[in-house]
PDB file of N, CA and C in Angstrom:
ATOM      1  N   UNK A   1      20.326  17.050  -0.592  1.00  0.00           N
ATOM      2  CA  UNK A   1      19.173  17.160   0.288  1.00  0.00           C
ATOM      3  C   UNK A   1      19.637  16.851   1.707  1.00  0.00           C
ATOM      4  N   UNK A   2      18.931  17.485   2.689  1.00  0.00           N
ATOM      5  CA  UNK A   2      19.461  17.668   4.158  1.00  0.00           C
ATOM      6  C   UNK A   2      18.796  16.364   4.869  1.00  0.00           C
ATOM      7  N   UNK A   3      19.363  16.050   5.849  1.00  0.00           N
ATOM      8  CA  UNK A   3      18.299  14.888   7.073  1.00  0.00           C
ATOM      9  C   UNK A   3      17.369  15.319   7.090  1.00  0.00           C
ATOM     10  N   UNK A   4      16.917  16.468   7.293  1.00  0.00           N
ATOM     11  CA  UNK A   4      15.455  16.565   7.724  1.00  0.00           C
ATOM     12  C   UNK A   4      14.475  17.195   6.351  1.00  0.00           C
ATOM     13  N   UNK A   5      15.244  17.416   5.491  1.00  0.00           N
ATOM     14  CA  UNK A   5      13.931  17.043   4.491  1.00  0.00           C
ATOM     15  C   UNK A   5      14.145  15.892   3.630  1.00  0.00           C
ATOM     16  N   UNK A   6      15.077  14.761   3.815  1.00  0.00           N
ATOM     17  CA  UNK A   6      14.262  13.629   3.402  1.00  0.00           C
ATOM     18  C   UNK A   6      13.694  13.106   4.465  1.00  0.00           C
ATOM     19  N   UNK A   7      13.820  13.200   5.901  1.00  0.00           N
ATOM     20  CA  UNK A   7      12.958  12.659   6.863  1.00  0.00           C
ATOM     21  C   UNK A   7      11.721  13.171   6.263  1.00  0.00           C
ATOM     22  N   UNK A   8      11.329  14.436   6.289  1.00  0.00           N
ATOM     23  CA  UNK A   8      10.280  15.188   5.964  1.00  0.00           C
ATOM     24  C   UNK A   8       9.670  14.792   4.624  1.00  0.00           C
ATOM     25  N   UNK A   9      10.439  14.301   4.091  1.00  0.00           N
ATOM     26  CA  UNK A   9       9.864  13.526   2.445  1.00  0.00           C
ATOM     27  C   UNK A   9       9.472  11.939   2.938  1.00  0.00           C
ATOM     28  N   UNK A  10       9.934  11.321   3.827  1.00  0.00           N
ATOM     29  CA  UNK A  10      10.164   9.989   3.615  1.00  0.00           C
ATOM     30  C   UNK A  10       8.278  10.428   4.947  1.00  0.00           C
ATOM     31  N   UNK A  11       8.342  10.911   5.503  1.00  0.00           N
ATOM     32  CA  UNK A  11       7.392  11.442   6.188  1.00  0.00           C
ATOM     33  C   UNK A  11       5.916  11.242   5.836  1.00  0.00           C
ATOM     34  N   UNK A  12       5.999  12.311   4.627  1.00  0.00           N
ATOM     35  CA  UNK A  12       5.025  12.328   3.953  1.00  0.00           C
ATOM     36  C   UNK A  12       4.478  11.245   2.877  1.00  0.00           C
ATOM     37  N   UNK A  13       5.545  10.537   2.287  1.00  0.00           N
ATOM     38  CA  UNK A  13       5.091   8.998   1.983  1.00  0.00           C
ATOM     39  C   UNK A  13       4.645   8.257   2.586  1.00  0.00           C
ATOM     40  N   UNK A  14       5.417   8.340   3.350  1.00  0.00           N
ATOM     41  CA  UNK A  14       4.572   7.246   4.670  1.00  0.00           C
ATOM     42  C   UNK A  14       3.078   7.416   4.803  1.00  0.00           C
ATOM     43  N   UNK A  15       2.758   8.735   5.239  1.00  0.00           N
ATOM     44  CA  UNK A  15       1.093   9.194   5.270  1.00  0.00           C
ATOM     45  C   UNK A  15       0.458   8.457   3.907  1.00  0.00           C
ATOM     46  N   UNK A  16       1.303   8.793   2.836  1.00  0.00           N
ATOM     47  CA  UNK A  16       0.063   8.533   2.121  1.00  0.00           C
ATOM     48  C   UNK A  16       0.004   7.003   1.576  1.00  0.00           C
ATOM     49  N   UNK A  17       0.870   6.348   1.629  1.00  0.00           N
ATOM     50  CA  UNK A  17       1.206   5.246   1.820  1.00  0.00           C
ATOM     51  C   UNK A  17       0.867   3.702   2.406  1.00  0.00           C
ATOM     52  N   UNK A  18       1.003   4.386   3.323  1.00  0.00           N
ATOM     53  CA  UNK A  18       0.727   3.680   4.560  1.00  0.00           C
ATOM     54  C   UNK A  18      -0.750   3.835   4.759  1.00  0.00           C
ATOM     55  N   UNK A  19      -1.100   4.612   4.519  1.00  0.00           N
ATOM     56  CA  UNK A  19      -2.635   5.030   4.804  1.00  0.00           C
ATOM     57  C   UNK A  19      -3.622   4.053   4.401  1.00  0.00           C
ATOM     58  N   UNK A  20      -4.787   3.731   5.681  1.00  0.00           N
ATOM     59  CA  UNK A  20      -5.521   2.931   5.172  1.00  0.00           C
ATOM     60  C   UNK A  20      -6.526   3.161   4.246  1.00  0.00           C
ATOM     61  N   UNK A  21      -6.279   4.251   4.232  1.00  0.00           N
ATOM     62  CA  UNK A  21      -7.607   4.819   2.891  1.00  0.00           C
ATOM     63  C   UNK A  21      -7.747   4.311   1.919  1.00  0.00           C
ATOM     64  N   UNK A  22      -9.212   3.862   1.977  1.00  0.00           N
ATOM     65  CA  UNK A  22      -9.571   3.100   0.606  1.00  0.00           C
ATOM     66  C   UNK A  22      -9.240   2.920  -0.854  1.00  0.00           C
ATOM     67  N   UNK A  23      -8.397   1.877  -1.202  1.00  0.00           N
ATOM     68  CA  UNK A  23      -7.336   2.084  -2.563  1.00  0.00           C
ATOM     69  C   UNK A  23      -6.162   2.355  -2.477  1.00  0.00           C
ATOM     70  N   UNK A  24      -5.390   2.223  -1.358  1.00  0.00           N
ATOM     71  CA  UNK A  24      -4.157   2.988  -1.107  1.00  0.00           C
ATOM     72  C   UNK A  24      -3.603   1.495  -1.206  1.00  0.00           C
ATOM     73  N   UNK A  25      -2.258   1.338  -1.113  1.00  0.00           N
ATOM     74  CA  UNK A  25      -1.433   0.081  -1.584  1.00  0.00           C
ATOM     75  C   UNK A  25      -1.324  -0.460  -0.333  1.00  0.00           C
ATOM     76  N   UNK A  26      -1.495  -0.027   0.831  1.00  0.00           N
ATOM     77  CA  UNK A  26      -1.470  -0.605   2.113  1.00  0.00           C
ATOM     78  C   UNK A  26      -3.251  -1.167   2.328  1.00  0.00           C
ATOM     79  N   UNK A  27      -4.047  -0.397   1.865  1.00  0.00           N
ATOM     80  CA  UNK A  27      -5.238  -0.762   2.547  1.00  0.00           C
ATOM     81  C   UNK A  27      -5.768  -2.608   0.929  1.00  0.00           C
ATOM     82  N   UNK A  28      -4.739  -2.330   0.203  1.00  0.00           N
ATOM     83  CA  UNK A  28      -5.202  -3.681  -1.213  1.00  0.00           C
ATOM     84  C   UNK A  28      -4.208  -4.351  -0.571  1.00  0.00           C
ATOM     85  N   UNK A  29      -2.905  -4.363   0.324  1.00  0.00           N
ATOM     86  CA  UNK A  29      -2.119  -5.359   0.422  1.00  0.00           C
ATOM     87  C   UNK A  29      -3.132  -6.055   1.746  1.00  0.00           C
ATOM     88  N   UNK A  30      -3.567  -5.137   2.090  1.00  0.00           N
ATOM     89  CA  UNK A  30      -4.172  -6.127   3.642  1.00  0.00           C
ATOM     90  C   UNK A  30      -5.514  -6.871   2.723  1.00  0.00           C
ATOM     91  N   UNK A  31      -6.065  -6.215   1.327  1.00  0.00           N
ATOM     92  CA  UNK A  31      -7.652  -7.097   1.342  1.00  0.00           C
ATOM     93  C   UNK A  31      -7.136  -7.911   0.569  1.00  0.00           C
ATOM     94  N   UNK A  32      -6.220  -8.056   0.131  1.00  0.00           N
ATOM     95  CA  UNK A  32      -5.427  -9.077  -0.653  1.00  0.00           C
ATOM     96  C   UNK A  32      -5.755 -10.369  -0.054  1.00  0.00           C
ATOM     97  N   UNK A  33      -4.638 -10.023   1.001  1.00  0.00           N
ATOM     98  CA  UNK A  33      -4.171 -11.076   2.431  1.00  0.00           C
ATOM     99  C   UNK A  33      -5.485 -11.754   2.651  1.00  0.00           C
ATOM    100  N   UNK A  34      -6.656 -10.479   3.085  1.00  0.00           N
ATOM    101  CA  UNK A  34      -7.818 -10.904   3.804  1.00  0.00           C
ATOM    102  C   UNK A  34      -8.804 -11.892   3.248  1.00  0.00           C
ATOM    103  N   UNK A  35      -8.716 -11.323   2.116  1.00  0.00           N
ATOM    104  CA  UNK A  35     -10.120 -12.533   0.716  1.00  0.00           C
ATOM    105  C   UNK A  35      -9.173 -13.521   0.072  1.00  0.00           C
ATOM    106  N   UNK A  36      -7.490 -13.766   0.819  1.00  0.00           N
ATOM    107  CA  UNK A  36      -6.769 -14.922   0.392  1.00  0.00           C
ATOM    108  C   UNK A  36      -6.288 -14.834  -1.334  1.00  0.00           C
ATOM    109  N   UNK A  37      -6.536 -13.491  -1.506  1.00  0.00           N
ATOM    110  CA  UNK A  37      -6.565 -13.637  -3.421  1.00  0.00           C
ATOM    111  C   UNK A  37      -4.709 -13.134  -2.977  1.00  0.00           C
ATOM    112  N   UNK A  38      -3.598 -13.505  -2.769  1.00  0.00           N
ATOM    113  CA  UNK A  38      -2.463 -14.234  -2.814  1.00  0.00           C
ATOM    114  C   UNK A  38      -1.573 -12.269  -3.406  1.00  0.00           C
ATOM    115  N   UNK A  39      -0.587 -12.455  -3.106  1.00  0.00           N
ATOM    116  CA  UNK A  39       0.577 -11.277  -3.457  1.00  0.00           C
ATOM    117  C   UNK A  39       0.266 -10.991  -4.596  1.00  0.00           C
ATOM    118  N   UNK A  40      -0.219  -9.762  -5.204  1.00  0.00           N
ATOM    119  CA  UNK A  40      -0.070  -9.124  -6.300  1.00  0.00           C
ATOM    120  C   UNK A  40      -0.408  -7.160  -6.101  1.00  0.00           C
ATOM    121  N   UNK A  41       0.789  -7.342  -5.554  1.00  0.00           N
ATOM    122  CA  UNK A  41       1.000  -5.382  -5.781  1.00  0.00           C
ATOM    123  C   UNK A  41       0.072  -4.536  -6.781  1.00  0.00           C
ATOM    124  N   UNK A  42      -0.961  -3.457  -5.937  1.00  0.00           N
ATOM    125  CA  UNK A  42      -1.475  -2.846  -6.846  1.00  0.00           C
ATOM    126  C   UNK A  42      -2.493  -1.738  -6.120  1.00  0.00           C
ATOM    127  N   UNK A  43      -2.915  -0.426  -6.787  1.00  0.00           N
ATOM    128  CA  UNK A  43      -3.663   0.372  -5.910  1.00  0.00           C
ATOM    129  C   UNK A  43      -4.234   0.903  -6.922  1.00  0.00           C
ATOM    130  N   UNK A  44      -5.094   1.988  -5.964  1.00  0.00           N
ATOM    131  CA  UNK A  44      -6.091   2.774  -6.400  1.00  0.00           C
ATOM    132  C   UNK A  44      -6.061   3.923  -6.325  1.00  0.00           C
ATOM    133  N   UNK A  45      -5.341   5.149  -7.155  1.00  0.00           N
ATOM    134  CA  UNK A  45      -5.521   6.169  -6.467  1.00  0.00           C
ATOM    135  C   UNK A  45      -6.765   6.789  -6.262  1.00  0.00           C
ATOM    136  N   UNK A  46      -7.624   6.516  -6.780  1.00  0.00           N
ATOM    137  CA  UNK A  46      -9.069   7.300  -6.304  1.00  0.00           C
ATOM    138  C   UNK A  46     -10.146   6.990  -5.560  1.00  0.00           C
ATOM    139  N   UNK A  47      -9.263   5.176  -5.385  1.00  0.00           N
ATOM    140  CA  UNK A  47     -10.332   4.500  -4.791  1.00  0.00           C
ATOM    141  C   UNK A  47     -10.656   3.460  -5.091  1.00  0.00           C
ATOM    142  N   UNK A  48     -10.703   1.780  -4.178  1.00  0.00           N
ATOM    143  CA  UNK A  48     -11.005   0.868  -4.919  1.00  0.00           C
ATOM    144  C   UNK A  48     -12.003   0.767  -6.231  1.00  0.00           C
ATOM    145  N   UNK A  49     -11.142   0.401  -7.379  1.00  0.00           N
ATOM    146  CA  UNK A  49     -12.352   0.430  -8.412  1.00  0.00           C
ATOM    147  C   UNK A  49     -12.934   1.725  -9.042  1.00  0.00           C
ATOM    148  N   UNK A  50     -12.098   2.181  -8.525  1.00  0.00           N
ATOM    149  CA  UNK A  50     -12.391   3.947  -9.701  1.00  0.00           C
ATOM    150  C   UNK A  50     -11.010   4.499 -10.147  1.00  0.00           C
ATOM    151  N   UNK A  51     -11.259   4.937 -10.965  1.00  0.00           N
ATOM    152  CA  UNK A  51      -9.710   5.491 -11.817  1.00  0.00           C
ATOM    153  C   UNK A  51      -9.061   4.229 -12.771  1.00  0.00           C
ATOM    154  N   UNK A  52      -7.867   4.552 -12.753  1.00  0.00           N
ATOM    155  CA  UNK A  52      -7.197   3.377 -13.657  1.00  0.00           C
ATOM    156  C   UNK A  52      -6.150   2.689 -12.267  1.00  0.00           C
ATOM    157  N   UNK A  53      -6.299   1.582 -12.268  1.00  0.00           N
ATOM    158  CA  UNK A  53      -5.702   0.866 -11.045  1.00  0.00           C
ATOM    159  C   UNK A  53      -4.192   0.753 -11.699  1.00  0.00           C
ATOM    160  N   UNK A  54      -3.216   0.901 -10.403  1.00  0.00           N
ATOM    161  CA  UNK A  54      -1.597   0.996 -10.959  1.00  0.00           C
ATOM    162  C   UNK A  54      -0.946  -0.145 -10.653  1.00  0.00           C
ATOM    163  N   UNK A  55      -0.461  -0.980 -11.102  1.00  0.00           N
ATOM    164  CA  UNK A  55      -0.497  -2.012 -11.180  1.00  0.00           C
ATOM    165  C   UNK A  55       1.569  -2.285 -10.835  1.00  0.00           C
ATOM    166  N   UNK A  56       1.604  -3.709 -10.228  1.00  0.00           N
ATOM    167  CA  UNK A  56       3.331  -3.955  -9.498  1.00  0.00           C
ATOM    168  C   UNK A  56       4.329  -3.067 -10.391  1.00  0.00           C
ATOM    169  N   UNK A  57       4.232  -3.059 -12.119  1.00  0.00           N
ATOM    170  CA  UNK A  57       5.252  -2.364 -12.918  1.00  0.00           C
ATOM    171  C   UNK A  57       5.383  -0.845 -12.850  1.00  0.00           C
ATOM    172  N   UNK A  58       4.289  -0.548 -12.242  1.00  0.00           N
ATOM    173  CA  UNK A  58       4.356   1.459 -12.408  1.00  0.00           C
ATOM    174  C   UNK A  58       4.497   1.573 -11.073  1.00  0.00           C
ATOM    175  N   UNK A  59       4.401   1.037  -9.875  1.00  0.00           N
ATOM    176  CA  UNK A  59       4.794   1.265  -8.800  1.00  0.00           C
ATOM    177  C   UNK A  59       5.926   1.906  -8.716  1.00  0.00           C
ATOM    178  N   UNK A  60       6.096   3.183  -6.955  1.00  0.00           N
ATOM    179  CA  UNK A  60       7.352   3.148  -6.968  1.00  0.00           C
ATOM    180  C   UNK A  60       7.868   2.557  -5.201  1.00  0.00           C
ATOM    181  N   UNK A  61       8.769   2.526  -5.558  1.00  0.00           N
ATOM    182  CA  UNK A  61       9.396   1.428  -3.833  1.00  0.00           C
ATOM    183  C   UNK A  61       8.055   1.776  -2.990  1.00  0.00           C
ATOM    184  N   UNK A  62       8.341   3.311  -2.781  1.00  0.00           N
ATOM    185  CA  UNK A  62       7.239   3.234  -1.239  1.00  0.00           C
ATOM    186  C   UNK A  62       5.796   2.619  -1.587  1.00  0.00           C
ATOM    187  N   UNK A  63       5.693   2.629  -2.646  1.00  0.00           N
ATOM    188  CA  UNK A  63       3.923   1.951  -3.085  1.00  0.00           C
ATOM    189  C   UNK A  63       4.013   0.543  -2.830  1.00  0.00           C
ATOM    190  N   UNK A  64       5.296  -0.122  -3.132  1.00  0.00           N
ATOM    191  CA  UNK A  64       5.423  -1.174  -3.297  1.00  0.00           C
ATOM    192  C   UNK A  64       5.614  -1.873  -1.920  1.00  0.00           C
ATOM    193  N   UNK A  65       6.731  -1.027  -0.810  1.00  0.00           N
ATOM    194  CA  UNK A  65       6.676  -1.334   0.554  1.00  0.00           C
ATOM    195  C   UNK A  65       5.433  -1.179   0.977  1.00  0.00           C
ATOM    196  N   UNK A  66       4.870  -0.450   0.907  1.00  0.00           N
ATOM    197  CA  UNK A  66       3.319  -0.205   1.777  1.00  0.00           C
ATOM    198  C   UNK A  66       2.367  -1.227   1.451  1.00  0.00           C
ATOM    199  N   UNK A  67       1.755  -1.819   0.235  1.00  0.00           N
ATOM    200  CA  UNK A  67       1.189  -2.821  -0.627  1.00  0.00           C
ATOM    201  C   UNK A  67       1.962  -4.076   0.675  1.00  0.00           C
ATOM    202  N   UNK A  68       3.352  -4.123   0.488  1.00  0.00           N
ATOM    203  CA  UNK A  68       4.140  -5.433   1.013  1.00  0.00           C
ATOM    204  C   UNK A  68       3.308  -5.171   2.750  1.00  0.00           C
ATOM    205  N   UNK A  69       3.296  -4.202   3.507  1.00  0.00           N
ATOM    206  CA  UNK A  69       3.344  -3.887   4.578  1.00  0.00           C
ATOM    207  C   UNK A  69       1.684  -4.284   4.991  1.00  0.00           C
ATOM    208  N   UNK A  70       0.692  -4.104   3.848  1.00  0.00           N
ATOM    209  CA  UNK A  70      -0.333  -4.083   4.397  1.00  0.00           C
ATOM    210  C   UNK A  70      -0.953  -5.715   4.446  1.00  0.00           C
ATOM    211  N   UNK A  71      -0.199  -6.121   3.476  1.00  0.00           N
ATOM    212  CA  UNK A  71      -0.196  -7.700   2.883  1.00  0.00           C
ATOM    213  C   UNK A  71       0.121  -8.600   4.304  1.00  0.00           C
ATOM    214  N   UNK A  72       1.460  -8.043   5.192  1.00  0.00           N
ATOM    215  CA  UNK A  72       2.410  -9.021   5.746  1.00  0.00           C
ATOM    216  C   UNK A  72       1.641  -8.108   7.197  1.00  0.00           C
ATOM    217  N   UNK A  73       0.998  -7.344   7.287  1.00  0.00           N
ATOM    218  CA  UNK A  73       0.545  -6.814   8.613  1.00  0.00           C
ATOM    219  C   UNK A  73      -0.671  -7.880   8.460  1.00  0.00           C
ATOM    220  N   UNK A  74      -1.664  -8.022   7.725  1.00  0.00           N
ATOM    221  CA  UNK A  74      -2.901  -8.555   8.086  1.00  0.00           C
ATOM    222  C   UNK A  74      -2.384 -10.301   7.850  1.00  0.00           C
ATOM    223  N   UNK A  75      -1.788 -10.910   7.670  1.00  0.00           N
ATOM    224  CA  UNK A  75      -0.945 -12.159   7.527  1.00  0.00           C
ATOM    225  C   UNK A  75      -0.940 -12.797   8.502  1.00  0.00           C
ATOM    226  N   UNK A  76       0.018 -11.549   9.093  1.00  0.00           N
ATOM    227  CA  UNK A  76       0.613 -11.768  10.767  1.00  0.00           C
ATOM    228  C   UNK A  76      -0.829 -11.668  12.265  1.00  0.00           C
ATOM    229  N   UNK A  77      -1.342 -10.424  11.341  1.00  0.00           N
ATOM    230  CA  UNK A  77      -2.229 -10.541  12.516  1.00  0.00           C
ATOM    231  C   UNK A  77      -3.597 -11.825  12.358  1.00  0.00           C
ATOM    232  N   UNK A  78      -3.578 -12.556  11.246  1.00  0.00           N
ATOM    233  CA  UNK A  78      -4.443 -13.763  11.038  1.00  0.00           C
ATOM    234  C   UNK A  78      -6.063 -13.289  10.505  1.00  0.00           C
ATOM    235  N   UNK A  79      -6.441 -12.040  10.202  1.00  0.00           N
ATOM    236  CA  UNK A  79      -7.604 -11.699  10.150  1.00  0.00           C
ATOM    237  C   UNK A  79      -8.055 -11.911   8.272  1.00  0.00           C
ATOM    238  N   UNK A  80      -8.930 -12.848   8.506  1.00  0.00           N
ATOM    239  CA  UNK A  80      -8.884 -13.655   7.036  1.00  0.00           C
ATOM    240  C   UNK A  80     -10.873 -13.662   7.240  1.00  0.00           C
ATOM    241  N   UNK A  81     -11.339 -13.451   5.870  1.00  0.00           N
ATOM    242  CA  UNK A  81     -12.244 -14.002   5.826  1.00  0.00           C
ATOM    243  C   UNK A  81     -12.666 -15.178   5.448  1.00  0.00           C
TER     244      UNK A  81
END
């Protein structure tokens, strides 16, 4: 595979990833952080609380960085209820 299509792959993880959209492993690592309920990797693909939630073992890295990212972004920025 060339630089620019794993840029172009690593790209498109990111979007979905990273994304704060409701259930995404970035938007449960930050409500994690936020309601203080402590590190435990996990998402939604359809949506908080709908579908079957995927839990730290079926993760893959980027689910798992993004989850870490959304956790250690709202941490840092102190926004806690």
């Amino acid at each position: 595979m060339n630089t620019i299509n794993q840029q172009v792959g690593l790209d498109i993880a990111e979007k979905i990833f990273y994304s704060e959209e409701n259930g995404s492993p970035y938007d449960r690592g930050g409500a994690d952080s936020y309601y203080h309920r402590g590190f435990d990797p996990h998402w939604w693909p359809l949506g908080t609380g709908h579908g079957t939630r995927v839990n730290q073992q079926d993760m893959t890295e980027y689910e798992l960085a993004a989850y870490h990212a959304g956790f250690t972004d709202n941490e840092k920025a102190g926004y806690f209820k």
